[in-house]
PDB file of N, CA and C in Angstrom:
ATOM      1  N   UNK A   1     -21.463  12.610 -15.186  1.00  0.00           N
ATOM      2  CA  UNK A   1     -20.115  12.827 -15.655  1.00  0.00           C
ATOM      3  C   UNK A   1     -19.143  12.979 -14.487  1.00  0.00           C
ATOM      4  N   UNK A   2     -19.535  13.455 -13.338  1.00  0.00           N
ATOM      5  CA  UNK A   2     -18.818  13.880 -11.899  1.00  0.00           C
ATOM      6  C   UNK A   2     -18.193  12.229 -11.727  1.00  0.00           C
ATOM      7  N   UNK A   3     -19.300  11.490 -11.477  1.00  0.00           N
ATOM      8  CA  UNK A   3     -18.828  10.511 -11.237  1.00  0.00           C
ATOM      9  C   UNK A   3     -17.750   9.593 -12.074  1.00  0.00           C
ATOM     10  N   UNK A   4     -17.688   9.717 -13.099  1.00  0.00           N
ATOM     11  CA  UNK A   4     -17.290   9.161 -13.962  1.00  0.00           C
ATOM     12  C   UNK A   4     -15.989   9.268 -13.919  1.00  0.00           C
ATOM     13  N   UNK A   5     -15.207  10.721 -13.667  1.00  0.00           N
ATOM     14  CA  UNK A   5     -13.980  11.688 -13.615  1.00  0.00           C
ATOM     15  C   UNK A   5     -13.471  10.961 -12.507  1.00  0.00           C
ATOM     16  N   UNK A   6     -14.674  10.699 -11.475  1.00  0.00           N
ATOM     17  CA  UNK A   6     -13.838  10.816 -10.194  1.00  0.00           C
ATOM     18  C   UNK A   6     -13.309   9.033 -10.356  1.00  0.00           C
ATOM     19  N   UNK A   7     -14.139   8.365 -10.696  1.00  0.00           N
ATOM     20  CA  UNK A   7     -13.355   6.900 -11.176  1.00  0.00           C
ATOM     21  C   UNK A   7     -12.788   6.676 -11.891  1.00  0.00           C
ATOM     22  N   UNK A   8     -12.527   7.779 -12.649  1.00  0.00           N
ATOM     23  CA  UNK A   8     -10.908   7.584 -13.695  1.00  0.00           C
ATOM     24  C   UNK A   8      -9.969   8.250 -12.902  1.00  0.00           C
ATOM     25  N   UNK A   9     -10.253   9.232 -11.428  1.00  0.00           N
ATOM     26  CA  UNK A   9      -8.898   9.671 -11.212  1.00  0.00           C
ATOM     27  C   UNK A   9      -8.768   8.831 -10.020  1.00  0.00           C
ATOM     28  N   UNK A  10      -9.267   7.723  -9.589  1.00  0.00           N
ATOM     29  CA  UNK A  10      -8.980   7.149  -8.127  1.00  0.00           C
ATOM     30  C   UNK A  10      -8.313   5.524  -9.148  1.00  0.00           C
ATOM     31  N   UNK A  11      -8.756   5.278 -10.271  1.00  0.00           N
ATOM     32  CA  UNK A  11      -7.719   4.503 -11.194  1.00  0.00           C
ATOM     33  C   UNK A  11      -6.498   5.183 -11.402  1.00  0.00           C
ATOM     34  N   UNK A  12      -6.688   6.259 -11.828  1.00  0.00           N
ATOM     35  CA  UNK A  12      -5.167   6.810 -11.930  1.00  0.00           C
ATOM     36  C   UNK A  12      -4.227   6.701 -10.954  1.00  0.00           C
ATOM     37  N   UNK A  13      -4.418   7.597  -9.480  1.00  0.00           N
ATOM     38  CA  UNK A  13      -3.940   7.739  -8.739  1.00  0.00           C
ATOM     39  C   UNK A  13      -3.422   6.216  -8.253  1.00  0.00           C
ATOM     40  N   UNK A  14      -4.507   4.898  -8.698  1.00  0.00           N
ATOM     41  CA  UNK A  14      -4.087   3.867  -8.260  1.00  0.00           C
ATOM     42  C   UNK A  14      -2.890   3.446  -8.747  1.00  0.00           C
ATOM     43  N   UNK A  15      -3.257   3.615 -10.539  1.00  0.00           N
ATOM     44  CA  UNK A  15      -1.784   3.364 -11.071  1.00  0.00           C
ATOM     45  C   UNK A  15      -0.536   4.269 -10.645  1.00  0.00           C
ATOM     46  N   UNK A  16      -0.815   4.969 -10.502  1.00  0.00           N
ATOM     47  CA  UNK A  16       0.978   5.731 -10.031  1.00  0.00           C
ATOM     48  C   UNK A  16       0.942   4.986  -8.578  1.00  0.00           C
ATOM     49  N   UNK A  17      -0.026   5.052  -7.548  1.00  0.00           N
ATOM     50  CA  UNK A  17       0.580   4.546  -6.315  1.00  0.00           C
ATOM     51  C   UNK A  17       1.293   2.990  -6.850  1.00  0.00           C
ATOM     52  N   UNK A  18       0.722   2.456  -7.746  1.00  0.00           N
ATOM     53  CA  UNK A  18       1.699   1.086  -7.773  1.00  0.00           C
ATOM     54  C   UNK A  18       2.959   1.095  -8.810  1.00  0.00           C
ATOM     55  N   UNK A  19       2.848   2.050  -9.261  1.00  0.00           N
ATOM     56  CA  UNK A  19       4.389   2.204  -9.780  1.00  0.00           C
ATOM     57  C   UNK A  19       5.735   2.698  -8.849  1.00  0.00           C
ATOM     58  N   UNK A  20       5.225   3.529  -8.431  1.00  0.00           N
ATOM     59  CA  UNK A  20       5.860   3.711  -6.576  1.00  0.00           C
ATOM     60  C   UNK A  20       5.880   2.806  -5.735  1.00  0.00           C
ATOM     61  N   UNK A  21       5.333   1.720  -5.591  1.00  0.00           N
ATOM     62  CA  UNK A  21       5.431   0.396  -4.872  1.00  0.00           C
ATOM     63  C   UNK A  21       6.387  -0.451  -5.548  1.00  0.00           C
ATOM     64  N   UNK A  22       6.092  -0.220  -7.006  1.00  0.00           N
ATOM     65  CA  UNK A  22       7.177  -1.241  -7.858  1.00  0.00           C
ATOM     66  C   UNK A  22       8.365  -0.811  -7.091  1.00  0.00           C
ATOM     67  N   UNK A  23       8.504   0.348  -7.614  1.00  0.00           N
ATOM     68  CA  UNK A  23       9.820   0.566  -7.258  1.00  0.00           C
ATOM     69  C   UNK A  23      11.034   0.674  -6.460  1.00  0.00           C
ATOM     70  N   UNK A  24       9.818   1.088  -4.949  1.00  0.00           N
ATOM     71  CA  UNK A  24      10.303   0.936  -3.705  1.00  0.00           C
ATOM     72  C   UNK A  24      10.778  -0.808  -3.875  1.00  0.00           C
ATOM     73  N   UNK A  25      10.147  -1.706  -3.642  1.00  0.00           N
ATOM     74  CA  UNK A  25      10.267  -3.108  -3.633  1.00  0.00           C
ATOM     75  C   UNK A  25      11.383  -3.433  -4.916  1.00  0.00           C
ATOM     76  N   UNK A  26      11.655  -2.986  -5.783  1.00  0.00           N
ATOM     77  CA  UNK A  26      13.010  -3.075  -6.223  1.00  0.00           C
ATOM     78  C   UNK A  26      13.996  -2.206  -5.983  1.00  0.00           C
ATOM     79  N   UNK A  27      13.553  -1.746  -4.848  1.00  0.00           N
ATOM     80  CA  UNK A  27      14.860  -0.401  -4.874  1.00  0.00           C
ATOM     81  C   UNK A  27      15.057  -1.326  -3.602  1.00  0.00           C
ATOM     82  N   UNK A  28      14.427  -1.668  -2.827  1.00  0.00           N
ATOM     83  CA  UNK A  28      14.889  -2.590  -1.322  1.00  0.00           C
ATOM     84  C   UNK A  28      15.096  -3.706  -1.938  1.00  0.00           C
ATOM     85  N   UNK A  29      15.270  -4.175  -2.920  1.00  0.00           N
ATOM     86  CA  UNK A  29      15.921  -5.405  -3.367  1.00  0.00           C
ATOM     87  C   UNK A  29      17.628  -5.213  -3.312  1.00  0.00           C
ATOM     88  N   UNK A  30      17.393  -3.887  -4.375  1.00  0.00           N
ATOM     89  CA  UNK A  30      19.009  -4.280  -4.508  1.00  0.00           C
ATOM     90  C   UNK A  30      19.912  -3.450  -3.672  1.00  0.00           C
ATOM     91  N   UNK A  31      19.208  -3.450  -2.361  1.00  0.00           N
ATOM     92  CA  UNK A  31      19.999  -3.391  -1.570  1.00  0.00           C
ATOM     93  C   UNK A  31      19.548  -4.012  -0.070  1.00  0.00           C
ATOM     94  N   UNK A  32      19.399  -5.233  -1.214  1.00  0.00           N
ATOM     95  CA  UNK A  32      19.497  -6.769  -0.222  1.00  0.00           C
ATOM     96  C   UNK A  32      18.318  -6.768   1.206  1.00  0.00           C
ATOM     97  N   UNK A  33      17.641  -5.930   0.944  1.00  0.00           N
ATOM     98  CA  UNK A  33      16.926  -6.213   1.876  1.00  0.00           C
ATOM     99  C   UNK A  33      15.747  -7.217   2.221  1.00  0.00           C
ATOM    100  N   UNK A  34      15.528  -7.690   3.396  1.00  0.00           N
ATOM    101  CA  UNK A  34      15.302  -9.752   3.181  1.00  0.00           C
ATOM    102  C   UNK A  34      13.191  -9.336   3.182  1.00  0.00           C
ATOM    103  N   UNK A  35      13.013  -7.927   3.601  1.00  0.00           N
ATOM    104  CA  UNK A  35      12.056  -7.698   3.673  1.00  0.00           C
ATOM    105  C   UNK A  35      11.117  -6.089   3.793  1.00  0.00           C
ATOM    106  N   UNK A  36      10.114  -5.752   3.386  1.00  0.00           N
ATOM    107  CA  UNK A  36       9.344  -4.474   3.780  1.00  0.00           C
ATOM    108  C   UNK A  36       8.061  -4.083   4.538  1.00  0.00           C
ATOM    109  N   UNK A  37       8.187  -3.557   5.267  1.00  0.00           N
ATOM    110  CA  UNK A  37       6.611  -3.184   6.030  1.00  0.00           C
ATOM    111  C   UNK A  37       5.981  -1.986   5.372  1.00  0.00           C
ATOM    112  N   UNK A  38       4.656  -1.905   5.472  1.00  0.00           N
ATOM    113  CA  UNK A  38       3.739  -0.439   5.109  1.00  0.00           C
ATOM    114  C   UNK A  38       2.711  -0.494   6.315  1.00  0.00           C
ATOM    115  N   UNK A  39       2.494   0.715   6.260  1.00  0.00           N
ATOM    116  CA  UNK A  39       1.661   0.731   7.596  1.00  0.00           C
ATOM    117  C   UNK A  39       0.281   1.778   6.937  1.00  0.00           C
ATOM    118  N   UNK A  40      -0.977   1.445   7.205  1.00  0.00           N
ATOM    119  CA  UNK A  40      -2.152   1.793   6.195  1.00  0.00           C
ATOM    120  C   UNK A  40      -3.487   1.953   7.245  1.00  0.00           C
ATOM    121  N   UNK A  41      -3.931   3.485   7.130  1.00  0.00           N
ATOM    122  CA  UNK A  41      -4.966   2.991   7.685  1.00  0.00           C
ATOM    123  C   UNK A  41      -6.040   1.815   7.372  1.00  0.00           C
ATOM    124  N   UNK A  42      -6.684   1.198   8.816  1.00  0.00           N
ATOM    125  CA  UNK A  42      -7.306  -0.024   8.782  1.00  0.00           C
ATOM    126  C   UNK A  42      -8.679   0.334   7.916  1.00  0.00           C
ATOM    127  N   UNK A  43      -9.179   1.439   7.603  1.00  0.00           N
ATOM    128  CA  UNK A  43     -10.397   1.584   6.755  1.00  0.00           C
ATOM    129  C   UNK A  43     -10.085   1.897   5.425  1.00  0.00           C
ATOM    130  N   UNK A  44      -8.972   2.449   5.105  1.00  0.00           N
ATOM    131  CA  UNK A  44      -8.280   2.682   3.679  1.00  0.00           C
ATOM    132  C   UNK A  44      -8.433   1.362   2.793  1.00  0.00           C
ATOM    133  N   UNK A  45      -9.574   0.600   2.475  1.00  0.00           N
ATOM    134  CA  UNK A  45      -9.620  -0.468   1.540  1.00  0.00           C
ATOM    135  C   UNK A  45      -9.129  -0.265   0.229  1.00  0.00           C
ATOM    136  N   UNK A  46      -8.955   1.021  -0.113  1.00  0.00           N
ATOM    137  CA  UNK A  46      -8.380   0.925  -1.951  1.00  0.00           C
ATOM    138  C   UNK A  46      -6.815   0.843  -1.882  1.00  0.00           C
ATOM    139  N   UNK A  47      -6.639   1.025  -0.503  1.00  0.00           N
ATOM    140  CA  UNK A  47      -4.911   0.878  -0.740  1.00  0.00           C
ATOM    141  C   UNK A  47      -4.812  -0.270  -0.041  1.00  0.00           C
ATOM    142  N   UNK A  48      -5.247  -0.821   0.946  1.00  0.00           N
ATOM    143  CA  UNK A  48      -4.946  -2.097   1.574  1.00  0.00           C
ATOM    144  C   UNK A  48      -5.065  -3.344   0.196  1.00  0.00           C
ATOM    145  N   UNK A  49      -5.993  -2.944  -0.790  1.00  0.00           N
ATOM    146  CA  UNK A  49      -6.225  -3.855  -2.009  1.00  0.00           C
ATOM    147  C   UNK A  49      -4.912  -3.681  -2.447  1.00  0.00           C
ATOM    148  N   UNK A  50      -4.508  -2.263  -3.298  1.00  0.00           N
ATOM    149  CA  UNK A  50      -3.147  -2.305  -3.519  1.00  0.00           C
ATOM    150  C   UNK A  50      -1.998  -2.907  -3.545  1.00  0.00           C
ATOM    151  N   UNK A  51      -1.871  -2.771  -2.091  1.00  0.00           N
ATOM    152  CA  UNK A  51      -0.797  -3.467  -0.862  1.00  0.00           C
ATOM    153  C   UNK A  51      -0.438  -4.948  -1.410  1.00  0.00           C
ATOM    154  N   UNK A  52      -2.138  -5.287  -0.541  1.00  0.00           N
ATOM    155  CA  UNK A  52      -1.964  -6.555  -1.087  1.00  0.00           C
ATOM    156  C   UNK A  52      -1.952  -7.345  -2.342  1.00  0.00           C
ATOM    157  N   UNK A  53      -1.969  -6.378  -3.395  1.00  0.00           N
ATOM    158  CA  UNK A  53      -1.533  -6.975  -4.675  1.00  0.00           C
ATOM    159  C   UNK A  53      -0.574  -7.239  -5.062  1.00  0.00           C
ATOM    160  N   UNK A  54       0.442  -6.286  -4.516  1.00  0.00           N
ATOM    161  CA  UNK A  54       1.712  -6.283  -4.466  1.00  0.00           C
ATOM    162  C   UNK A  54       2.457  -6.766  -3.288  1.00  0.00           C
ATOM    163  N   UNK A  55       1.998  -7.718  -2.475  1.00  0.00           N
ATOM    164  CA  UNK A  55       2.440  -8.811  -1.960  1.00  0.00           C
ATOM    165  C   UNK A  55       2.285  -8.715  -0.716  1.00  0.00           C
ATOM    166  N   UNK A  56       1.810  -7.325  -0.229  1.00  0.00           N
ATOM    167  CA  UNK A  56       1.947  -6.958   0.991  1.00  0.00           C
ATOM    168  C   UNK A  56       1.111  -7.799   2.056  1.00  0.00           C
ATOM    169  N   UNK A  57       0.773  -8.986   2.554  1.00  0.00           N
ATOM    170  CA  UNK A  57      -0.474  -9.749   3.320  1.00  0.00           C
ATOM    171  C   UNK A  57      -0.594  -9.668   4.296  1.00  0.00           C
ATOM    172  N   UNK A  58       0.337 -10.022   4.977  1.00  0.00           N
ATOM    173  CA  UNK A  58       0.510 -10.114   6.041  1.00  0.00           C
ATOM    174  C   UNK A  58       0.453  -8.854   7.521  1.00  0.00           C
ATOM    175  N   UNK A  59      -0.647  -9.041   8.475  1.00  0.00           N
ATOM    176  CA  UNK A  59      -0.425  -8.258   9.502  1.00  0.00           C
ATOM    177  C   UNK A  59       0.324  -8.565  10.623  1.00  0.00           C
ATOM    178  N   UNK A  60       0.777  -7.454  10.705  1.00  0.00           N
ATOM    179  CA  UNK A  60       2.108  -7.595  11.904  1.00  0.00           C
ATOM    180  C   UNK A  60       2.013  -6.789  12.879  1.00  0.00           C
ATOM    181  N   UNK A  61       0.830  -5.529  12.817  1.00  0.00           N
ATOM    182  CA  UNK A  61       1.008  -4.857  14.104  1.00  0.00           C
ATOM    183  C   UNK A  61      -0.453  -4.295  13.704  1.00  0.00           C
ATOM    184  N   UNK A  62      -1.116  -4.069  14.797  1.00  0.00           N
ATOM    185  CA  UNK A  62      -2.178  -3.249  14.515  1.00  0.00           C
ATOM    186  C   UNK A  62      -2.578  -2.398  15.642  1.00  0.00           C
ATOM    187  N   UNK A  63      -2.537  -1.121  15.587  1.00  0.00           N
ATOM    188  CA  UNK A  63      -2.696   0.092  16.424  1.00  0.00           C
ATOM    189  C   UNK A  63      -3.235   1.641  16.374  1.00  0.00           C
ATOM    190  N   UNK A  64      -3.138   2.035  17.089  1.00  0.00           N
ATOM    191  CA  UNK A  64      -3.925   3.354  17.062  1.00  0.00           C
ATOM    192  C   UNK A  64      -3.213   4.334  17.526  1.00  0.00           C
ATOM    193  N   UNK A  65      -3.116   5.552  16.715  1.00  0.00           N
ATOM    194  CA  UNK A  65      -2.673   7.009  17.209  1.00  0.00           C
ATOM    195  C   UNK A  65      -3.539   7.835  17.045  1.00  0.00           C
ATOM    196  N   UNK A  66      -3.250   8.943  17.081  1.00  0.00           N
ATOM    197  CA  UNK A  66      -4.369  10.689  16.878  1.00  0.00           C
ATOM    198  C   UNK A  66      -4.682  10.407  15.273  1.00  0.00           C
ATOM    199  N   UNK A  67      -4.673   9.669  14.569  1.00  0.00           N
ATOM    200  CA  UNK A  67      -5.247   9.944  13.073  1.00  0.00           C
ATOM    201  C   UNK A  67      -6.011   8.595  12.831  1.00  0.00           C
ATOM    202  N   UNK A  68      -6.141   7.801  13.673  1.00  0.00           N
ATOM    203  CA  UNK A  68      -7.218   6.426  14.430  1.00  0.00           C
ATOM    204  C   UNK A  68      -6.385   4.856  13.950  1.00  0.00           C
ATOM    205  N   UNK A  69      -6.933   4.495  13.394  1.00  0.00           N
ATOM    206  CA  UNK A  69      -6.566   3.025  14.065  1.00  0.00           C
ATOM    207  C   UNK A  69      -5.989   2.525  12.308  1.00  0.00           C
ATOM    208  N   UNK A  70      -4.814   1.614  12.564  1.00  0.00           N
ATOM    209  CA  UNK A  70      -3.807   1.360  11.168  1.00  0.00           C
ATOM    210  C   UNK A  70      -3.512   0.130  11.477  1.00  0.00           C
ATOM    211  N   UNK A  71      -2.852  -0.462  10.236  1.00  0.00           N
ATOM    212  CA  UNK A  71      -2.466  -1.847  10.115  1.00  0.00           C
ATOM    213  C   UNK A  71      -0.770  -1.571  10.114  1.00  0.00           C
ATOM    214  N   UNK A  72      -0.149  -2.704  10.120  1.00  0.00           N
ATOM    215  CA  UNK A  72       1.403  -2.382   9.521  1.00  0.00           C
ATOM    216  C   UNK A  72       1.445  -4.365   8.544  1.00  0.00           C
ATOM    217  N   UNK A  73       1.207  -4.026   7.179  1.00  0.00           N
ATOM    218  CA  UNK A  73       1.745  -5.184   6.615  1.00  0.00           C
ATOM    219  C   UNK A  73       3.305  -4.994   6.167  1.00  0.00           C
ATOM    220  N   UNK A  74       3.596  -6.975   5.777  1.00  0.00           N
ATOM    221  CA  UNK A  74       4.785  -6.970   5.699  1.00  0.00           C
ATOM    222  C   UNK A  74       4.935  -7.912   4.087  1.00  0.00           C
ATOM    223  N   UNK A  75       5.690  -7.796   3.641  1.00  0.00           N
ATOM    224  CA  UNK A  75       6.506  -8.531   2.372  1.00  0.00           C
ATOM    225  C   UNK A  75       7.530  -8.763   2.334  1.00  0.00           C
ATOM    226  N   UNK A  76       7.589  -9.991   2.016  1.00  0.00           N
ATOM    227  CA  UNK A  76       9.032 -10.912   1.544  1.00  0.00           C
ATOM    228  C   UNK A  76      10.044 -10.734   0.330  1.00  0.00           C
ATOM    229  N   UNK A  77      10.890  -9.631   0.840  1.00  0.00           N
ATOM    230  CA  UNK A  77      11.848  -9.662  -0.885  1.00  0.00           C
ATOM    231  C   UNK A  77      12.093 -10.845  -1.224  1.00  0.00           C
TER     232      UNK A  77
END
């Protein structure tokens, strides 16, 4: 049952993180902006899936600070 909870709340959490993506990406629409970056850690695969569902593909920078090593994708309004 543990398990079970915990894959209905990492679906959940998925759905709100992409309703918050919706929105950002229409909120930088209408105010014309030609484009958006996110920056994700490089081992974070459930959000890099995310990302890139929502259009995000493209890598544009990839680097490392004190919390280890991240991507920065980009999308086309």
């Amino acid at each position: 049952m543990i398990c079970m909870k915990n894959l209905q709340m990492k679906k959940y959490l998925n759905f709100i993180g992409g309703i918050i993506i919706d929105y950002l990406i229409d909120y930088a629409k209408r105010l014309n902006y030609e484009e958006m970056s996110i920056g994700v850690d490089i081992d974070n695969l459930i959000a890099r899936h995310l990302y890139e569902k929502k259009g995000f593909a493209n890598v544009i920078f990839e680097g490392e600070d004190e919390y280890g090593k991240y991507v920065k994708l980009i999308r086309k309004l």
